[in-house]
C-alpha atoms as a PDB file:
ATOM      1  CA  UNK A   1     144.021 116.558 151.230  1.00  0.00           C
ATOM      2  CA  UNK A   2     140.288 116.692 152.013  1.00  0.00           C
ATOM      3  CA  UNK A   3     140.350 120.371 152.579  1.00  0.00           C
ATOM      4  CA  UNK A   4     141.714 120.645 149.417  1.00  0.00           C
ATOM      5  CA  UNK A   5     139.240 118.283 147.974  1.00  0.00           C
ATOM      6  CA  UNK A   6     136.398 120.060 149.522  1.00  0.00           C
ATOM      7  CA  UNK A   7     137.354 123.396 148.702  1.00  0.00           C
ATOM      8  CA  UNK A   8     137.427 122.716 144.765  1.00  0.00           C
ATOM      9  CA  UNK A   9     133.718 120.635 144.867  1.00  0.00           C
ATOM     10  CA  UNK A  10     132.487 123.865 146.712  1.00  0.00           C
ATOM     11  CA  UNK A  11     133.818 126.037 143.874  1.00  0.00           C
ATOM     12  CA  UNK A  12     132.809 123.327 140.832  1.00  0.00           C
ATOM     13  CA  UNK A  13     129.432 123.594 142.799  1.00  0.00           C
ATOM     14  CA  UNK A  14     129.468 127.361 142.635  1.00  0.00           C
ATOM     15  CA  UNK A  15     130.216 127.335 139.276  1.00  0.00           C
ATOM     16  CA  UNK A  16     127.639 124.807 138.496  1.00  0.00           C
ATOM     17  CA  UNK A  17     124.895 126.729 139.592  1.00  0.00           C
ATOM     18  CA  UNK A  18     126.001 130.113 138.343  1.00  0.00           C
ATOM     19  CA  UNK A  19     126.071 128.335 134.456  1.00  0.00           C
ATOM     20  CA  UNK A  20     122.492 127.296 135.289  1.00  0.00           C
ATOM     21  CA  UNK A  21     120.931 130.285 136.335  1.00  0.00           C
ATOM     22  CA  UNK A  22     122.644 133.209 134.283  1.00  0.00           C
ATOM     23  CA  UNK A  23     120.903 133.586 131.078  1.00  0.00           C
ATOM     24  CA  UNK A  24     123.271 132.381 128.106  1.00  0.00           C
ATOM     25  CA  UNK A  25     124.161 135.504 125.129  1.00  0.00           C
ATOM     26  CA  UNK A  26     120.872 136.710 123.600  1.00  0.00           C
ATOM     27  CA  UNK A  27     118.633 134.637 125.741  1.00  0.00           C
ATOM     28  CA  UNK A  28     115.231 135.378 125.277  1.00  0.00           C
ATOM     29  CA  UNK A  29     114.117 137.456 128.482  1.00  0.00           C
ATOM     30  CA  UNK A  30     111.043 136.694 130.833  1.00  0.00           C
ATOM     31  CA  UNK A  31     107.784 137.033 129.287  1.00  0.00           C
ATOM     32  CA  UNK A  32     106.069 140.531 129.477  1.00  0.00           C
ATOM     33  CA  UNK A  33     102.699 140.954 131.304  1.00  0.00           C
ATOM     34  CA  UNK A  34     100.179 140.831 128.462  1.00  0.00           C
ATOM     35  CA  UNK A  35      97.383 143.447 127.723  1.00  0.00           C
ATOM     36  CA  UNK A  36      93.859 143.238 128.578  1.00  0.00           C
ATOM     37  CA  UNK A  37      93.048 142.268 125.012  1.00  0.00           C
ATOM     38  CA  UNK A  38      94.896 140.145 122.647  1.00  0.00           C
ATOM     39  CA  UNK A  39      98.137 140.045 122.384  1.00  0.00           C
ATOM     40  CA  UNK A  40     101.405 138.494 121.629  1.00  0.00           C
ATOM     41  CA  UNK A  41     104.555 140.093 124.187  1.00  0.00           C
ATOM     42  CA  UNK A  42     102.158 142.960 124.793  1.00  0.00           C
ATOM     43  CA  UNK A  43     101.862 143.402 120.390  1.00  0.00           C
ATOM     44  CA  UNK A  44      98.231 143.711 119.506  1.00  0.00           C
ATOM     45  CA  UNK A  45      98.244 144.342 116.143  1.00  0.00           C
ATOM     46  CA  UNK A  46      99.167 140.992 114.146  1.00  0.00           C
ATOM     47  CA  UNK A  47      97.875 142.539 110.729  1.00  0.00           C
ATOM     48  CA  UNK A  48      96.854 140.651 106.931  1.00  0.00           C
ATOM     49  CA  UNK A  49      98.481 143.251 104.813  1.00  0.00           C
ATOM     50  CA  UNK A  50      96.119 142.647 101.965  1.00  0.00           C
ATOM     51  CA  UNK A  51      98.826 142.029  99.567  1.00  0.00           C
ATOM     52  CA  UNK A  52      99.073 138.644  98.069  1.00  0.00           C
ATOM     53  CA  UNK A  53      96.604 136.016  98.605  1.00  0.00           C
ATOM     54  CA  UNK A  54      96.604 135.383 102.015  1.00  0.00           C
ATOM     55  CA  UNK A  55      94.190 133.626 104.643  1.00  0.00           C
ATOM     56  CA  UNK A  56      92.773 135.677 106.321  1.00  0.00           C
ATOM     57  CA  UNK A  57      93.166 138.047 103.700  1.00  0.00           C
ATOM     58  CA  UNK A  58      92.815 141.344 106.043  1.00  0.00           C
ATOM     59  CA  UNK A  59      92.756 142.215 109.709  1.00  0.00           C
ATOM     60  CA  UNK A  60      94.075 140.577 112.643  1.00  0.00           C
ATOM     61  CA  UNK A  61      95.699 137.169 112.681  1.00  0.00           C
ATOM     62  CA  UNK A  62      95.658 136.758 116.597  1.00  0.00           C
ATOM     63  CA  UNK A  63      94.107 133.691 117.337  1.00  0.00           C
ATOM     64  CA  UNK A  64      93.452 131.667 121.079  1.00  0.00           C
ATOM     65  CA  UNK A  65      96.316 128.967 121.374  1.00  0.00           C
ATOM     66  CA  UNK A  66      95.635 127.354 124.598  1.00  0.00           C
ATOM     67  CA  UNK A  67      96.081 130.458 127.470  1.00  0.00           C
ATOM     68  CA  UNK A  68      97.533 132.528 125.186  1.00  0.00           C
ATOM     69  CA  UNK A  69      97.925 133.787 121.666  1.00  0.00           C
ATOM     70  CA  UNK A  70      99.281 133.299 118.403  1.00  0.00           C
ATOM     71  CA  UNK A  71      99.199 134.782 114.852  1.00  0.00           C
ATOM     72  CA  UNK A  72      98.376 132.468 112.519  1.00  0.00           C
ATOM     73  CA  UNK A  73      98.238 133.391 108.744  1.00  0.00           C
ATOM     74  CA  UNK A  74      98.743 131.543 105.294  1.00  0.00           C
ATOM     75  CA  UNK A  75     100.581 132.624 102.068  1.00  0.00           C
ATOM     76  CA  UNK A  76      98.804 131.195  98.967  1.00  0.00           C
ATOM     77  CA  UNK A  77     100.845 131.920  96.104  1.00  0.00           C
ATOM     78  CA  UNK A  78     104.117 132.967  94.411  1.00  0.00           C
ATOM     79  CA  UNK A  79     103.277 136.398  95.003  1.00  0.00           C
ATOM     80  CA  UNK A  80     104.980 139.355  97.554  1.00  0.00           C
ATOM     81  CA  UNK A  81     103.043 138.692 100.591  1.00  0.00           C
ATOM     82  CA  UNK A  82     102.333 141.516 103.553  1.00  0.00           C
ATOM     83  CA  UNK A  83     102.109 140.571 107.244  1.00  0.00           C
ATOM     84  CA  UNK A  84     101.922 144.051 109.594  1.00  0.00           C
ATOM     85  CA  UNK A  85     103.118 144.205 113.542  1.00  0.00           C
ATOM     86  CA  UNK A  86     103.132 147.483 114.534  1.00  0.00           C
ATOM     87  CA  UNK A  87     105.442 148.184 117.372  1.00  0.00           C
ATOM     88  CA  UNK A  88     103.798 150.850 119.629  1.00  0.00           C
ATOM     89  CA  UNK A  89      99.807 149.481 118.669  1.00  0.00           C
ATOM     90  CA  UNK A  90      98.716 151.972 116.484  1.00  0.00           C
ATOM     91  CA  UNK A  91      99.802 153.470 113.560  1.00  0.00           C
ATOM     92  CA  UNK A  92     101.286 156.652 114.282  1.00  0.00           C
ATOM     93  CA  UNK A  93     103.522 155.388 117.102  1.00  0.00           C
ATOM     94  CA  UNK A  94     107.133 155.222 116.534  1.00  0.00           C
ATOM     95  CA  UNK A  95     109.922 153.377 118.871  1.00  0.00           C
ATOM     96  CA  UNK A  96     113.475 154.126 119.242  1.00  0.00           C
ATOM     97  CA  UNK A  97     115.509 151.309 118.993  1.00  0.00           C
ATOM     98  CA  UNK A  98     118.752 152.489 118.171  1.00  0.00           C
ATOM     99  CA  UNK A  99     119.996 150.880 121.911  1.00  0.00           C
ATOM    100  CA  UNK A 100     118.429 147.466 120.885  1.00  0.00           C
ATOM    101  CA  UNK A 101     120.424 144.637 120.385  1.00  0.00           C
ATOM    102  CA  UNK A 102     117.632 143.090 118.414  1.00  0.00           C
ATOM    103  CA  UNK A 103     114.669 140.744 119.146  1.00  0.00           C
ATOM    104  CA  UNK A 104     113.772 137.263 119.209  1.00  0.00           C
ATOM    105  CA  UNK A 105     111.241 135.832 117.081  1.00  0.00           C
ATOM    106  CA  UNK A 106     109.340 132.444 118.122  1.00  0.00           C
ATOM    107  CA  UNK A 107     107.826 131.200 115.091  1.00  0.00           C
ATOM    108  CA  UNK A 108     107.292 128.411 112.680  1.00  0.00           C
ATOM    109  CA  UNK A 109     107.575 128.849 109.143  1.00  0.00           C
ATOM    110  CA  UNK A 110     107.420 126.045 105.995  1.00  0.00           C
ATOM    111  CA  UNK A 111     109.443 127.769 103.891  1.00  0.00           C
ATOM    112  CA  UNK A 112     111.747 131.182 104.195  1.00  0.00           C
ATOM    113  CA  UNK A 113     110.668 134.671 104.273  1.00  0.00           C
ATOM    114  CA  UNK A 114     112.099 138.189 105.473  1.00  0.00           C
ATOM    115  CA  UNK A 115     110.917 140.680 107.665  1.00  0.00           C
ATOM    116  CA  UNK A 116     111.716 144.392 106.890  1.00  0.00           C
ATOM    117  CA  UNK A 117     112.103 147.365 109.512  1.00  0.00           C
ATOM    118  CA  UNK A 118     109.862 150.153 108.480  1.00  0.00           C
ATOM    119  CA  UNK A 119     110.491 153.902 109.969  1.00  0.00           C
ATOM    120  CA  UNK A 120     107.487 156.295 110.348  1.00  0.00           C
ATOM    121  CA  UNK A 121     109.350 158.603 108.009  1.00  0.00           C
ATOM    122  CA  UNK A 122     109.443 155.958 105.062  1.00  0.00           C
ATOM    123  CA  UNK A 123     106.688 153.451 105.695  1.00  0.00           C
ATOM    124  CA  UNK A 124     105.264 152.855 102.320  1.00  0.00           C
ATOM    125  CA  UNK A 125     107.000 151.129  99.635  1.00  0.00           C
ATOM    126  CA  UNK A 126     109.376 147.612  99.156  1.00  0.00           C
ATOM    127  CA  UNK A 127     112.255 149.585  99.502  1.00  0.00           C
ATOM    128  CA  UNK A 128     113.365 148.472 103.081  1.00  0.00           C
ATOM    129  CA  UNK A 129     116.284 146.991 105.253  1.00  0.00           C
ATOM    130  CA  UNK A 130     115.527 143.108 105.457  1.00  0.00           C
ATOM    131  CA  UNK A 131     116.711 140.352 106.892  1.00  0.00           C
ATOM    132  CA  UNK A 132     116.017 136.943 106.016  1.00  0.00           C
ATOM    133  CA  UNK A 133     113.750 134.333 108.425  1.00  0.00           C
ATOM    134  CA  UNK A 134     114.569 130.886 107.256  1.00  0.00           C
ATOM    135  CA  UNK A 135     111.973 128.439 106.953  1.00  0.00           C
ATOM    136  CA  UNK A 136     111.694 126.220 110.100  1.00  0.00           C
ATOM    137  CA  UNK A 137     110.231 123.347 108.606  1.00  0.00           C
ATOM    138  CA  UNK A 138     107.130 123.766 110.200  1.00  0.00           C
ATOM    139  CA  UNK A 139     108.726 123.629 113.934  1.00  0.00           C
ATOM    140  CA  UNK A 140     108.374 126.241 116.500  1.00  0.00           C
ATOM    141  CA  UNK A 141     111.328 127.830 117.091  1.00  0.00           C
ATOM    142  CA  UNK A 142     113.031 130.788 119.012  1.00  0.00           C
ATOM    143  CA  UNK A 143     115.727 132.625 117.151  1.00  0.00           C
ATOM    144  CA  UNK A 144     116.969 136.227 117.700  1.00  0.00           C
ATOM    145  CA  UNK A 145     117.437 138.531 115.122  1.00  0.00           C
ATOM    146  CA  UNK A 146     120.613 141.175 115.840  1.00  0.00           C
ATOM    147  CA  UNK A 147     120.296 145.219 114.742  1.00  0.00           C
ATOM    148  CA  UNK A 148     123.273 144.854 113.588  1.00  0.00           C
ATOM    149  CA  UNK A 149     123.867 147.126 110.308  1.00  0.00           C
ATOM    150  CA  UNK A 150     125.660 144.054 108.824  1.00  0.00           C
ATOM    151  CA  UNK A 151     122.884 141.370 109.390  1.00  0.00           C
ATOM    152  CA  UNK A 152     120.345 143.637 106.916  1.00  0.00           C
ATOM    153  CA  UNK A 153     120.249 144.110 103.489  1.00  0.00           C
ATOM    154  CA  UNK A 154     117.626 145.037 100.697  1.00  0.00           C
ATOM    155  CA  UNK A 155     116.242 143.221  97.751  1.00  0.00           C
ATOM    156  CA  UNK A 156     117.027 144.448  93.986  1.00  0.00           C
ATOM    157  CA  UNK A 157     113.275 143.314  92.998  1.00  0.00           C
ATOM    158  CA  UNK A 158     111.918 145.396  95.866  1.00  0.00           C
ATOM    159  CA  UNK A 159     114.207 148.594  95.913  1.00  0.00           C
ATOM    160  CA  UNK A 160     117.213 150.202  97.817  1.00  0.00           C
ATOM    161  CA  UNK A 161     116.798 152.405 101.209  1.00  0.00           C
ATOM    162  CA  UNK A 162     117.441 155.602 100.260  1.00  0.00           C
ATOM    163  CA  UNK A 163     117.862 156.095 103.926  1.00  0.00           C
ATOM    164  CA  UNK A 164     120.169 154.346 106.589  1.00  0.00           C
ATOM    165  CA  UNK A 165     119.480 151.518 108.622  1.00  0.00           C
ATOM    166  CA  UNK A 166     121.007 153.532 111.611  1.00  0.00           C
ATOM    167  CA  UNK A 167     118.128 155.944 110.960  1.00  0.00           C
ATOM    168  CA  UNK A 168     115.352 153.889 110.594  1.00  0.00           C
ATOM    169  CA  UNK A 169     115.608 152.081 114.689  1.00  0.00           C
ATOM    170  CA  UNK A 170     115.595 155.457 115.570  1.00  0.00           C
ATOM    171  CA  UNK A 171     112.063 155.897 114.174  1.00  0.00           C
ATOM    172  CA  UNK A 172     110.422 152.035 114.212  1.00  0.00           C
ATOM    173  CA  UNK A 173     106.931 152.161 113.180  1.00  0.00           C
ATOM    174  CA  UNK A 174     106.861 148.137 112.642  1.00  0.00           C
ATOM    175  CA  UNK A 175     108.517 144.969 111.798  1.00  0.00           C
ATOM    176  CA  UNK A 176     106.570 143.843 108.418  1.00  0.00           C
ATOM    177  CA  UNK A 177     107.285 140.159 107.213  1.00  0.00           C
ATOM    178  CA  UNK A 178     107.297 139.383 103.762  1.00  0.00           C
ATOM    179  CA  UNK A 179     107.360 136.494 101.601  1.00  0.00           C
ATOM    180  CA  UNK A 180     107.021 135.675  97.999  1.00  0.00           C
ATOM    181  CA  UNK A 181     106.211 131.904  98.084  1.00  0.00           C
ATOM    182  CA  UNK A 182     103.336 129.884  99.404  1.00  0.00           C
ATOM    183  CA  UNK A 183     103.954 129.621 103.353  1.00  0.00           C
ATOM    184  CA  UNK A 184     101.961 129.124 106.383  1.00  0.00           C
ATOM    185  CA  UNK A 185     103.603 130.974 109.340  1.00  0.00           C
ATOM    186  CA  UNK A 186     102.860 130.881 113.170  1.00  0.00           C
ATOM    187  CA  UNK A 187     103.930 133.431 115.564  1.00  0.00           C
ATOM    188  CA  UNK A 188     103.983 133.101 119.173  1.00  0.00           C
ATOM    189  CA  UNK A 189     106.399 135.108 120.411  1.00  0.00           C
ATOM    190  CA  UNK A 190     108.217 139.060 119.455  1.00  0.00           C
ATOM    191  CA  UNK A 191     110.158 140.569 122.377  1.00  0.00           C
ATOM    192  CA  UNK A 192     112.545 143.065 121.052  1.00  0.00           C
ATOM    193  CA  UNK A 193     115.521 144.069 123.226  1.00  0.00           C
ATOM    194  CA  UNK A 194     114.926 146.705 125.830  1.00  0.00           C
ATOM    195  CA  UNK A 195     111.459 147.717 124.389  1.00  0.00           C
ATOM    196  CA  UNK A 196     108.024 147.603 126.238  1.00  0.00           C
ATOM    197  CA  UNK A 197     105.533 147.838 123.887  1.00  0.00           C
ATOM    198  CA  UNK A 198     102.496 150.337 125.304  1.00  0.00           C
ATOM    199  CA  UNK A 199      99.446 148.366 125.893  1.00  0.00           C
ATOM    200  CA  UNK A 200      95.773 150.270 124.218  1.00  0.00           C
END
């Protein structure tokens, strides 16, 4: 009987600890090393789009937050608002993320938005694959964002793709967030799924 006994509070025990150490589904991972300048999970360029009234109204939104940092940035009015992270640092870098399960976004938002995924081969223009960021009432939190075809859409007011969302993680140029109310937004985290982001 206590054989018995202590056989099954060895294997509750082992079970115990394997439930606290193995990540849970889409658990953020570890944080990446960051670069020698500013940065948010190795991103360095937290961009003002200069559309819509925004503060700041241009160039970087990376500001200190403790040992770390964040983007910081504030929507004014009930215009289409532009906020830039570009995934390889510069401009003309591209990522393939068609092996990606997605990311996870830690942010805090007072009111919703959506981000769009912009390939190199159409980055101007509305017309993008969206999906929506929900307003977090002004709390930071972590959520993660899937690649899945089915989680994206477009907007009637801002276009339709005339290219596939398949097509467009295999060229990634940048995640863009967009809004059309008043908003003020915090980012402090971006880690997208099996992606290292090249530090400049």
């Amino acid at each position: 009987m206590r054989l018995a006994f202590a056989r099954t509070l060895a294997i509750f025990a082992t079970f115990l600890v394997f439930s606290l150490v193995s990540p849970p589904a889409n658990a953020s991972p570890r944080p990446a090393c960051e670069c020698a300048t500013p940065s948010i999970d190795r991103l360095q360029q937290w961009l003002a789009g200069g559309e819509g009234s925004t503060v700041p109204p241009t160039g970087s939104l990376l500001v200190p937050e403790g040992h770390r940092y964040a983007a910081k940035v504030t929507f004014l009015d009930a215009e289409w608002h532009v906020v830039v992270v570009w995934l390889g640092n510069r401009f003309e870098a591209q990522a393939d993320l068609s092996h990606s399960a997605g990311f996870w976004l830690t942010y805090r938002a007072t009111d919703d938005l959506y981000v769009q995924l912009r390939p190199a081969s159409h980055w101007s223009g509305g017309d993008k694959w969206l999906t929506l960021v929900p307003s977090t009432r002004g709390k930071v939190v972590t959520k993660f964002f899937s690649f899945e075809p089915r989680a994206w859409t477009s907007l009637p007011e801002l276009g339709t793709p005339a290219y596939s969302f398949a097509s467009a993680l295999t060229e990634a140029r940048g995640l863009v967030f967009v809004g059309k109310t008043p908003n003020t937004l915090e980012f402090r985290g971006l880690r997208v799924d099996g992606y290292r982001p090249p530090c400049l």
